[in-house]
Every structure is written in structure tokens, then in C-alpha cells.
N, C-alpha and C. Protein backbone atom coordinates (compact mmCIF):
# COMPACT_ATOMS: atom_id res chain seq x y z
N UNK A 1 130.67 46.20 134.12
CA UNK A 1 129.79 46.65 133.06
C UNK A 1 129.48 45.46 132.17
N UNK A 2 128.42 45.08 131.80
CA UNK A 2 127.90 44.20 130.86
C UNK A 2 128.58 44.21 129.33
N UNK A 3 128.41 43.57 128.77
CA UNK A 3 128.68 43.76 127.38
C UNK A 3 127.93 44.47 126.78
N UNK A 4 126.60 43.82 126.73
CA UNK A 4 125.18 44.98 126.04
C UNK A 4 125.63 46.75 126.76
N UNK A 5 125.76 46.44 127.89
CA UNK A 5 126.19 48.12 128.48
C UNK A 5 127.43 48.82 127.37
N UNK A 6 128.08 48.01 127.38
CA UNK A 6 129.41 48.22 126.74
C UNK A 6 129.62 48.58 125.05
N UNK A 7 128.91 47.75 124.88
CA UNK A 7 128.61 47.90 123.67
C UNK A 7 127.22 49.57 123.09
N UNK A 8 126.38 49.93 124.02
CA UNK A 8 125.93 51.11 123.99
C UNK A 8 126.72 52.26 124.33
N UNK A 9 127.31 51.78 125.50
CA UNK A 9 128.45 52.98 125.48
C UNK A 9 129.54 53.63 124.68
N UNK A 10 129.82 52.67 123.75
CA UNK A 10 130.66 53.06 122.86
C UNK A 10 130.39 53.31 121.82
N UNK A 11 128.88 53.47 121.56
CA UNK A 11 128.38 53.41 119.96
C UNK A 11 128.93 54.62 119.41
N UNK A 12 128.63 55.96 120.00
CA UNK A 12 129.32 57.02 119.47
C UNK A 12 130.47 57.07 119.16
N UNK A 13 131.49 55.99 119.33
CA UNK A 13 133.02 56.58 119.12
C UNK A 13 132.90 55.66 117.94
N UNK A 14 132.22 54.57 117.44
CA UNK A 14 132.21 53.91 116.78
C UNK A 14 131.15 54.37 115.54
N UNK A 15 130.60 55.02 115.33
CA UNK A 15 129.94 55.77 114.40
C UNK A 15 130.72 56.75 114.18
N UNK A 16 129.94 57.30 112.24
CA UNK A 16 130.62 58.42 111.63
C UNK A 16 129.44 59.21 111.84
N UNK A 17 128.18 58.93 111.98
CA UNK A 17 127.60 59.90 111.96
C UNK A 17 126.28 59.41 113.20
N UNK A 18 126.53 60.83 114.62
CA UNK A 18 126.03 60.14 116.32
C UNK A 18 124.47 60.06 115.47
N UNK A 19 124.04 59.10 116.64
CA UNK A 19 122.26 59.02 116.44
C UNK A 19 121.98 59.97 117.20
N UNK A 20 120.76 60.36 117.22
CA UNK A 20 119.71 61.03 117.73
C UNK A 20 119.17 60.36 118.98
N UNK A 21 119.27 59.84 118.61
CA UNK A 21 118.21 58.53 119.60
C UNK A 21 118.98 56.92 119.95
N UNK A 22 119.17 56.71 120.97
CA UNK A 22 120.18 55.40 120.88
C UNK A 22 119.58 54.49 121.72
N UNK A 23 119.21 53.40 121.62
CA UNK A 23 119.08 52.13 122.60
C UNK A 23 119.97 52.01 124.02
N UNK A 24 118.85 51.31 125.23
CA UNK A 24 119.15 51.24 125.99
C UNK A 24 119.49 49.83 126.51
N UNK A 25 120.19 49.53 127.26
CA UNK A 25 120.30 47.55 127.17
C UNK A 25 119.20 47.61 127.72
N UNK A 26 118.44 48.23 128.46
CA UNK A 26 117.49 47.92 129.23
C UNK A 26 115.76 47.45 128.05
N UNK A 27 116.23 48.06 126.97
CA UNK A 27 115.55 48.95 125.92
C UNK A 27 115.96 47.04 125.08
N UNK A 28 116.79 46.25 125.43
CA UNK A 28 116.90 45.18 124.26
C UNK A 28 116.32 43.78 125.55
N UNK A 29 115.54 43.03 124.51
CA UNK A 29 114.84 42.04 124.98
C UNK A 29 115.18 41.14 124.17
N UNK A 30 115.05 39.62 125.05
CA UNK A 30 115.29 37.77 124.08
C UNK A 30 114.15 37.99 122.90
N UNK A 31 114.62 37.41 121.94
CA UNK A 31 113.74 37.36 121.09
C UNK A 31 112.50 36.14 121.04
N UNK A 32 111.76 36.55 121.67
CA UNK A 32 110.42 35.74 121.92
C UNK A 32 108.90 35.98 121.68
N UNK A 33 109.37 37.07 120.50
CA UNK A 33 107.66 37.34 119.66
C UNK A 33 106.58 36.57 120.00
N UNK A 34 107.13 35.39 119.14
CA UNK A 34 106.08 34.39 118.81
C UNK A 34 106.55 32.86 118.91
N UNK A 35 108.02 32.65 118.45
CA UNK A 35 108.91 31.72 118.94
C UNK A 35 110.23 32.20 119.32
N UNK A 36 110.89 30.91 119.53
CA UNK A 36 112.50 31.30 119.61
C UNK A 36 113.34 31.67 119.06
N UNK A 37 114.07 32.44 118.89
CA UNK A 37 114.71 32.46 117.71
C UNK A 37 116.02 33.11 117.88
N UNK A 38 117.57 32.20 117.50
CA UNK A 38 118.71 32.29 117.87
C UNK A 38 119.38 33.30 117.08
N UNK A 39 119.88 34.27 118.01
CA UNK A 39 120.88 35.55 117.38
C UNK A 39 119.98 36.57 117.29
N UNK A 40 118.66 36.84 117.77
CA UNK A 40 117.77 37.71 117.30
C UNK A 40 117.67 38.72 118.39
N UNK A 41 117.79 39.64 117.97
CA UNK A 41 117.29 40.80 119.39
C UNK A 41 116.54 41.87 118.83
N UNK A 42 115.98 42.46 119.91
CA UNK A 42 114.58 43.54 118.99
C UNK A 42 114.46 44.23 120.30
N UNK A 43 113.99 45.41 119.82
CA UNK A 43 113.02 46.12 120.95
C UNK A 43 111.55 47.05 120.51
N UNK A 44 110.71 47.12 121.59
CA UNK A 44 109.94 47.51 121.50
C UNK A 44 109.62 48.69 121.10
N UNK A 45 108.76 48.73 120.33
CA UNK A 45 108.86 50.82 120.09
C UNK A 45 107.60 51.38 120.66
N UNK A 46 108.03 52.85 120.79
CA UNK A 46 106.81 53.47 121.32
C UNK A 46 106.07 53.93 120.28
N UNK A 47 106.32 53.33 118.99
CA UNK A 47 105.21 54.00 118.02
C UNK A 47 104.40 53.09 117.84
N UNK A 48 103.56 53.48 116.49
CA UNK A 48 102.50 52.43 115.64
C UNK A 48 103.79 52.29 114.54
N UNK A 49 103.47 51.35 113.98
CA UNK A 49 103.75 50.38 112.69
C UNK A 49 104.55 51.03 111.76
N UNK A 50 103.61 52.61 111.31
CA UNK A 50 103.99 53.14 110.36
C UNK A 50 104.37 54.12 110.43
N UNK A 51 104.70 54.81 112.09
CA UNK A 51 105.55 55.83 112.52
C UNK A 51 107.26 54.96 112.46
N UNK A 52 106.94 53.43 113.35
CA UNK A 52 108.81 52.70 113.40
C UNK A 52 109.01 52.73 111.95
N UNK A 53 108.56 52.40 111.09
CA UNK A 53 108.90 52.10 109.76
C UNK A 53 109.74 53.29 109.51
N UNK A 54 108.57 54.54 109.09
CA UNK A 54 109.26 55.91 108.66
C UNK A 54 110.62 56.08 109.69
N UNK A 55 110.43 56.32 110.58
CA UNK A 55 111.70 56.24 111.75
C UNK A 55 112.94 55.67 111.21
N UNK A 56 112.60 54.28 111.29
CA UNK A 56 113.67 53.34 110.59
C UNK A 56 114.54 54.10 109.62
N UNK A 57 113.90 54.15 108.53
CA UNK A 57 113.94 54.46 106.92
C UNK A 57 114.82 55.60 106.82
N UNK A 58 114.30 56.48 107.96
CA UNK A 58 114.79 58.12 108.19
C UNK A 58 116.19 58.03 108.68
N UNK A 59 116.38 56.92 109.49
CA UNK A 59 117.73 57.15 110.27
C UNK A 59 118.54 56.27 109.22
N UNK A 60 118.38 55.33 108.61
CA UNK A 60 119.35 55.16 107.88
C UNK A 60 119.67 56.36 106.73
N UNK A 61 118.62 56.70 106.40
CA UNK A 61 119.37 58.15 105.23
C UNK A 61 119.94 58.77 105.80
N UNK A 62 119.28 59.34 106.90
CA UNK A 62 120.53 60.30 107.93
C UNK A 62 121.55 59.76 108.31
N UNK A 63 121.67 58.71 108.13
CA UNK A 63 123.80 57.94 108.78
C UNK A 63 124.44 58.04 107.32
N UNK A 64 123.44 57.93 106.17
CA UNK A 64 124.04 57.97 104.94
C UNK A 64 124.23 56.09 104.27
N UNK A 65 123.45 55.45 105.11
CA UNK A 65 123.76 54.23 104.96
C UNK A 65 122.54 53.75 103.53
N UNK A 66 122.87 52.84 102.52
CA UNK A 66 122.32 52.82 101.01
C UNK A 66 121.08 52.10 101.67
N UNK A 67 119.80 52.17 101.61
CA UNK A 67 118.77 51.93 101.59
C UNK A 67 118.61 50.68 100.49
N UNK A 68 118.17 49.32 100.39
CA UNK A 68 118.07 48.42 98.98
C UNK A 68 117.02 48.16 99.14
N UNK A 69 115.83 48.40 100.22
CA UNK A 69 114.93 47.39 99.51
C UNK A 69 113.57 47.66 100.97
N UNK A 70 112.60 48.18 100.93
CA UNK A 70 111.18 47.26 102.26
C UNK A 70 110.30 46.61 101.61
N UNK A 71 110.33 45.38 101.96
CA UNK A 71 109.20 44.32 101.42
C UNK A 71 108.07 44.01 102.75
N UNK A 72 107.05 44.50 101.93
CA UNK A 72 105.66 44.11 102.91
C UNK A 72 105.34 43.08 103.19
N UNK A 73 105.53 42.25 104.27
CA UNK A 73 105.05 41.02 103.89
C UNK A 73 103.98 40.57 104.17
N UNK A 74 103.44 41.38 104.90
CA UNK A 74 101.29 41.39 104.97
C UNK A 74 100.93 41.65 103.17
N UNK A 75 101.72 42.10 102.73
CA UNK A 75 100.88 42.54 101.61
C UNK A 75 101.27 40.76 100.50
N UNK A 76 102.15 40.74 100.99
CA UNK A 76 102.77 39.25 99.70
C UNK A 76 101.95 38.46 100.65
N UNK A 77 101.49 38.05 101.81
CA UNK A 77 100.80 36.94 102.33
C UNK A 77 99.00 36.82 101.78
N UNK A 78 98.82 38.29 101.61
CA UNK A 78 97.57 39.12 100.82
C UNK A 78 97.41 38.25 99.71
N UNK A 79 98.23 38.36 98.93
CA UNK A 79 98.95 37.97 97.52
C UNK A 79 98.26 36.71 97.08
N UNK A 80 98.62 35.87 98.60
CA UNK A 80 98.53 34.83 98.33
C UNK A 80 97.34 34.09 98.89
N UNK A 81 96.39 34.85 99.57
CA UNK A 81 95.20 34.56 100.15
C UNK A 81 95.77 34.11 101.63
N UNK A 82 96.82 34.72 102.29
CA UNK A 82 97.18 33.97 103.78
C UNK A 82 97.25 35.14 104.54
N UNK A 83 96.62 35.50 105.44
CA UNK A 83 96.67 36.77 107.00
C UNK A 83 98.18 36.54 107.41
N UNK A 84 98.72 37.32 107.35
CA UNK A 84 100.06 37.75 107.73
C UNK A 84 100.36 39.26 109.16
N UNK A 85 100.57 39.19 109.83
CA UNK A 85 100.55 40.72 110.83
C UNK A 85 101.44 41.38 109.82
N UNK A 86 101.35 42.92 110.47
CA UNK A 86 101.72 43.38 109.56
C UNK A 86 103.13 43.36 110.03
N UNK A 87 103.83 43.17 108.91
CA UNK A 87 105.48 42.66 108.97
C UNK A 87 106.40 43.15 107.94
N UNK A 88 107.13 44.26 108.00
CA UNK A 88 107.99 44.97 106.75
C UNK A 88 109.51 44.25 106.83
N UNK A 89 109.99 43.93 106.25
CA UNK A 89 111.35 43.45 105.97
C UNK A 89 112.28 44.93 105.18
N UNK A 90 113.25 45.61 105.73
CA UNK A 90 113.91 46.25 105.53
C UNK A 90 115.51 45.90 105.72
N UNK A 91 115.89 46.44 103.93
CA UNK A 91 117.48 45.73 103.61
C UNK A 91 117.97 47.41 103.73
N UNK A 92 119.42 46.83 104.02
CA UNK A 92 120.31 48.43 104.05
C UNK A 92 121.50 47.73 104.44
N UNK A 93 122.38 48.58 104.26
CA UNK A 93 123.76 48.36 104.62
C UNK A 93 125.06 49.08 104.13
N UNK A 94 125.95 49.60 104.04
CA UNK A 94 127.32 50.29 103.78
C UNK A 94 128.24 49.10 103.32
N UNK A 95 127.83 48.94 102.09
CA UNK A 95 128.68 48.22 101.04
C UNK A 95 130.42 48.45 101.69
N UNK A 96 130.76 48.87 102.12
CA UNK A 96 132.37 48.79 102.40
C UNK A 96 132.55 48.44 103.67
N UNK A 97 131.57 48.41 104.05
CA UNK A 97 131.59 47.45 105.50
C UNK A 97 131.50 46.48 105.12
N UNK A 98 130.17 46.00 104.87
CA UNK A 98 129.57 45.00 104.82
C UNK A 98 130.10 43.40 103.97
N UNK A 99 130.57 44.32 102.79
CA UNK A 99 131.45 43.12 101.93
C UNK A 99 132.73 42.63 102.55
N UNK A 100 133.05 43.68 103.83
CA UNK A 100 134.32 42.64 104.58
C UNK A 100 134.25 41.73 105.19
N UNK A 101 132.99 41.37 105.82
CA UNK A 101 132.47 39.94 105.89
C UNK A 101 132.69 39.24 104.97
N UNK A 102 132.14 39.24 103.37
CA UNK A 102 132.11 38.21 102.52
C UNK A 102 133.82 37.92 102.20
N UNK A 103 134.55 38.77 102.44
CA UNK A 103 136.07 38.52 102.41
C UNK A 103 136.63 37.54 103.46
N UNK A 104 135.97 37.46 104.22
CA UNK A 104 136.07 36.55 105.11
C UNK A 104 135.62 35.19 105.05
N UNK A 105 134.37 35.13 104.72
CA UNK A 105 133.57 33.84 104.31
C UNK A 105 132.34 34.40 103.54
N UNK A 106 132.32 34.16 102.26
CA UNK A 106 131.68 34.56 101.25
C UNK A 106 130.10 34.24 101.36
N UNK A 107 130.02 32.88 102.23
CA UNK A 107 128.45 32.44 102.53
C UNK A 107 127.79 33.78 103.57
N UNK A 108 128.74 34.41 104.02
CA UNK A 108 128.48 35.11 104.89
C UNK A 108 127.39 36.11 103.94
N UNK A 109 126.95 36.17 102.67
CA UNK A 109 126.65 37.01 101.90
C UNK A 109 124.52 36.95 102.35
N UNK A 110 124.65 35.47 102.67
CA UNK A 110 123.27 35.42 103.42
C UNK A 110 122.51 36.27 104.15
N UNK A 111 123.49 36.60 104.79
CA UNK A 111 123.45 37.60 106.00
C UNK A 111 123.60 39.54 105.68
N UNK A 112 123.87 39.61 104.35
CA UNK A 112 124.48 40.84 104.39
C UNK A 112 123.54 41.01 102.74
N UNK A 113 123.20 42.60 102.67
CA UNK A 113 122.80 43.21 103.40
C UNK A 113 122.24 43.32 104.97
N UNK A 114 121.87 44.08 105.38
CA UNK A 114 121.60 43.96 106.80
C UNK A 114 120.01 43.78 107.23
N UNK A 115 119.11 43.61 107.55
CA UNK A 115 117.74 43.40 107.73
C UNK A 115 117.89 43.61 108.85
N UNK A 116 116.23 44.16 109.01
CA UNK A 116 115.95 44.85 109.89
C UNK A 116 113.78 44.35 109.77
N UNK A 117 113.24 43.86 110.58
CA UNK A 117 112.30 43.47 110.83
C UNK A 117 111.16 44.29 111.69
N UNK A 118 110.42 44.94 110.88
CA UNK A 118 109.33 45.81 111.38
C UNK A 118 108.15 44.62 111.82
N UNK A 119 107.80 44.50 112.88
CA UNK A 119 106.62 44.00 113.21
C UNK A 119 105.37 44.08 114.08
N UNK A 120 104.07 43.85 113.41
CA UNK A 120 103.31 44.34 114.95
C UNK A 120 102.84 42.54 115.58
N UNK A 121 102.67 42.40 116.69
CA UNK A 121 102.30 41.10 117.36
C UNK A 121 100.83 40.82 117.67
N UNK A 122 100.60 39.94 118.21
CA UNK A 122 98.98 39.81 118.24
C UNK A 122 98.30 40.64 119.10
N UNK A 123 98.99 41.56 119.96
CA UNK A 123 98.53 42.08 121.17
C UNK A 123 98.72 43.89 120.63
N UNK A 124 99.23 43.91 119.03
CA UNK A 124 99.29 45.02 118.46
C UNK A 124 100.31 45.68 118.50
N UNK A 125 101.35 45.37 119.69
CA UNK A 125 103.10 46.19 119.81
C UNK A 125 103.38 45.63 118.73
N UNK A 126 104.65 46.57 118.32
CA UNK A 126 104.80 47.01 117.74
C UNK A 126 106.72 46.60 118.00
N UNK A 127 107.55 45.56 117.15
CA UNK A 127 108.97 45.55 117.41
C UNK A 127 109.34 45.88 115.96
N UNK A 128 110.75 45.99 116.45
CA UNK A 128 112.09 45.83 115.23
C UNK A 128 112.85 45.04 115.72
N UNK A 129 112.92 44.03 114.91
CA UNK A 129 114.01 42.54 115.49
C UNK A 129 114.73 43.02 114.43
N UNK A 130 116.41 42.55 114.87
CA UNK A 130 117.34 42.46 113.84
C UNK A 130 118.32 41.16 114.40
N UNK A 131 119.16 40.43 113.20
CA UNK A 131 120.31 39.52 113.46
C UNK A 131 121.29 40.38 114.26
N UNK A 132 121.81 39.60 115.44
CA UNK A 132 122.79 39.81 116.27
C UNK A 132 124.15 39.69 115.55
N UNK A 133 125.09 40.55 115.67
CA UNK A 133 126.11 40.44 114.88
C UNK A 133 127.36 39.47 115.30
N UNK A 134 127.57 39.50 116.44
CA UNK A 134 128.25 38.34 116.96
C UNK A 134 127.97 36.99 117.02
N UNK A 135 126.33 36.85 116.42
CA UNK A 135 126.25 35.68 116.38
C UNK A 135 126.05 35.17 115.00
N UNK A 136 126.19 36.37 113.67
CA UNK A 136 126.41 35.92 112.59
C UNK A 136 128.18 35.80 112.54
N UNK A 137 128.22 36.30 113.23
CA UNK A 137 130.29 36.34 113.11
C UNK A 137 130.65 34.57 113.73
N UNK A 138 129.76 34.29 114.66
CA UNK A 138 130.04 32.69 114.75
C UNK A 138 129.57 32.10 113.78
N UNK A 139 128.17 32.31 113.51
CA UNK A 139 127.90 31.62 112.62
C UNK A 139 128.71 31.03 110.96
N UNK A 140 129.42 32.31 110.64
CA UNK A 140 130.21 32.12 109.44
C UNK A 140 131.71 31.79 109.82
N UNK A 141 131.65 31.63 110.91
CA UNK A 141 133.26 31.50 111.58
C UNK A 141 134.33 33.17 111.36
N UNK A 142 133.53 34.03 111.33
CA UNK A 142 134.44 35.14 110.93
C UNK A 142 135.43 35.98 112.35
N UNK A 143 136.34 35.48 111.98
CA UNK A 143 137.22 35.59 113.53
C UNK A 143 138.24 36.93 113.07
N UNK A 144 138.33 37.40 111.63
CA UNK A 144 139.28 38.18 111.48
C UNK A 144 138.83 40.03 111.17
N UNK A 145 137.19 39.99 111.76
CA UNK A 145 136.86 41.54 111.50
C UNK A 145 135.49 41.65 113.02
N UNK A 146 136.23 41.44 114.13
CA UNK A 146 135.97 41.72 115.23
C UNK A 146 135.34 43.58 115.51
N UNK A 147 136.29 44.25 115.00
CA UNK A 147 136.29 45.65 114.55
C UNK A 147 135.01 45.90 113.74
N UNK A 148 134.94 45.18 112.83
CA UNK A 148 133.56 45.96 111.81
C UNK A 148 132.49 44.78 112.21
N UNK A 149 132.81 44.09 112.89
CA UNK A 149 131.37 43.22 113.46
C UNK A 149 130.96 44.28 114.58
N UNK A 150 131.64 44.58 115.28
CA UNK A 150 131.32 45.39 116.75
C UNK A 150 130.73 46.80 116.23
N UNK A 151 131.20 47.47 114.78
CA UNK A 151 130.76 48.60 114.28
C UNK A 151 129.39 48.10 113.85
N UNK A 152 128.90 47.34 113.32
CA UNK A 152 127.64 46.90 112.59
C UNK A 152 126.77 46.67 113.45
N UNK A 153 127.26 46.16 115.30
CA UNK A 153 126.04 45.95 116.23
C UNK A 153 126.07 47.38 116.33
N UNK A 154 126.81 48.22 116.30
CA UNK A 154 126.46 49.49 116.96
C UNK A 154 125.56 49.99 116.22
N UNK A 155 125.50 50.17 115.12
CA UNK A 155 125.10 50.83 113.88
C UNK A 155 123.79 50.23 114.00
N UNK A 156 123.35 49.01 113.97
CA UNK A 156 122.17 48.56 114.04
C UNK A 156 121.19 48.81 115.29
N UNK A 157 122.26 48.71 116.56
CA UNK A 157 121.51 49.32 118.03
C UNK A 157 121.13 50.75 117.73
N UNK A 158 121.95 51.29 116.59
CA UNK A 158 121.10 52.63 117.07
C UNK A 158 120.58 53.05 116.23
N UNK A 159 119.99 52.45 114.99
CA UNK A 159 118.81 52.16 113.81
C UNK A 159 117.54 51.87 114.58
N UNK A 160 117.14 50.97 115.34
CA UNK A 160 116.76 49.86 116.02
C UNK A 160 116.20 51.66 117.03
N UNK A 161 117.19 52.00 117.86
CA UNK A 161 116.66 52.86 118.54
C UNK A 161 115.72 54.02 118.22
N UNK A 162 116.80 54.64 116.99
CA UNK A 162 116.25 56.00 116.54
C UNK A 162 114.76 55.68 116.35
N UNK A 163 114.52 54.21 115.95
CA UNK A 163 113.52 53.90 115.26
C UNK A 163 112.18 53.27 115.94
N UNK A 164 112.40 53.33 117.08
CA UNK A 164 111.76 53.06 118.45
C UNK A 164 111.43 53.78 119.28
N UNK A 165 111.81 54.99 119.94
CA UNK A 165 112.22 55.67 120.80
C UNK A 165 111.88 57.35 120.53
């Protein structure tokens, strides 16, 4: 079994509250929008723009997870006289998770809240990219919450899904 397999398979025992809708590894693609980009994974959704968004938005209230923040960023590129696709930046996260990272390595705070990247591409699909959690756990060197790193990919695979799918 793969890891990505492995890691879907267990999302339910690892959640407090099951998704509706869960990602498939088949369902997660390299992150290659538009460039490269390291630790990033996303998948495609079968909606428009502003069905993934609502989706999104919906499944985190339903896990119960604190909602902080969607910033438009077609609309701030607007702002500024620059064409932007349309691109929502969405913060969220479970403060008692999440700050056990910064207990670990406090820079880690970069990273946390959690983001979540609504985007449409030039060809009009429609993704949600998010940071890979194992590769912010290298990134900050966090070797001592293996457990709530592996809970946070889950949690995000199946944000990512509900919100796709």
C-alpha cells in the first residue's frame, strides 16, 4: 500500500468528526498549476470557483474547525490595477492542534494557521492546493508530533475533498 493510500485509509480513525466526501490518491496530483512548487498538493474539483469555495468553507464548519480569514486575491490584484485568476486564500485551523507545532519550533507559526488555496487556471479548472504536512514538519525540523502532523494531512485531505468532489 502506498503512503498517499495509507494515509486515506486511515483518515476516519484519525478524525473527530468523518467527512462526507474524502479524497482519493488517485484524486491528488504534483503541484504543477503554473509552476513548481515544493510540498504542494491539490486536486481538481468538479465544481466552478464558487461552488469549491462554499464547499470548502462548509466543511470546515461542519468538522467544527475556527474559520480566520478568505482573502480574494483577484479582487486585491483589482486593487491594484493587475489581472489576477480568480484565487481565494482560505485560513482555518484547530488552535490546539495547531499551536503544537509552534511548541516545537515556533517559526513553524509561518505555516499555521492552515491555508488552503482556491484557484481557477487559464484553461478555467478549477483546484484547491494546500501545504503538504510532512513537508512543513521537515521543513521546521519538527520530529516530535508525527501524530498531529499525520492528523492535519488527514484533516486537510478531506477539506480538500469534501470541497472538490
Amino acid at each position: 500500500m502506498t503512503r498517499s493510500a495509507w494515509i486515506f485509509a486511515s483518515a476516519t480513525a484519525a478524525l473527530l468528526v468523518p467527512p462526507t466526501v474524502r479524497a482519493t490518491p488517485a484524486d491528488l496530483v504534483p503541484a504543477v498549476a503554473t509552476a513548481p512548487a515544493d510540498g504542494v498538493q491539490r486536486l481538481k474539483s468538479g465544481f466552478g470557483f464558487d461552488e469549491t469555495l462554499t464547499r470548502l468553507k462548509a466543511d470546515v464548519a461542519a468538522k467544527g474547525i475556527r474559520l480566520f480569514d478568505a482573502i480574494d486575491q483577484a479582487e486585491l490584484g483589482a486593487g491594484a490595477n493587475i489581472r489576477v485568476r480568480r484565487s481565494t486564500l482560505v485560513l482555518f485551523g484547530n488552535p490546539p492542534l495547531g499551536v503544537q507545532f509552534l511548541t516545537s519550533n515556533p517559526l513553524a507559526g509561518l505555516d499555521w494557521p492552515v491555508r488552503m488555496l482556491v484557484v481557477e487556471d487559464a484553461d478555467g479548472a478549477v483546484w484547491v492546493a494546500w501545504s503538504d504536512f510532512d513537508w512543513i514538519g521537515k521543513r521546521y525540523r519538527i520530529g516530535d508530533r508525527a501524530t498531529q502532523l499525520k492528523m492535519a494531512s488527514d484533516v486537510a485531505a478531506s477539506i480538500a475533498g469534501a470541497a472538490t468532489h
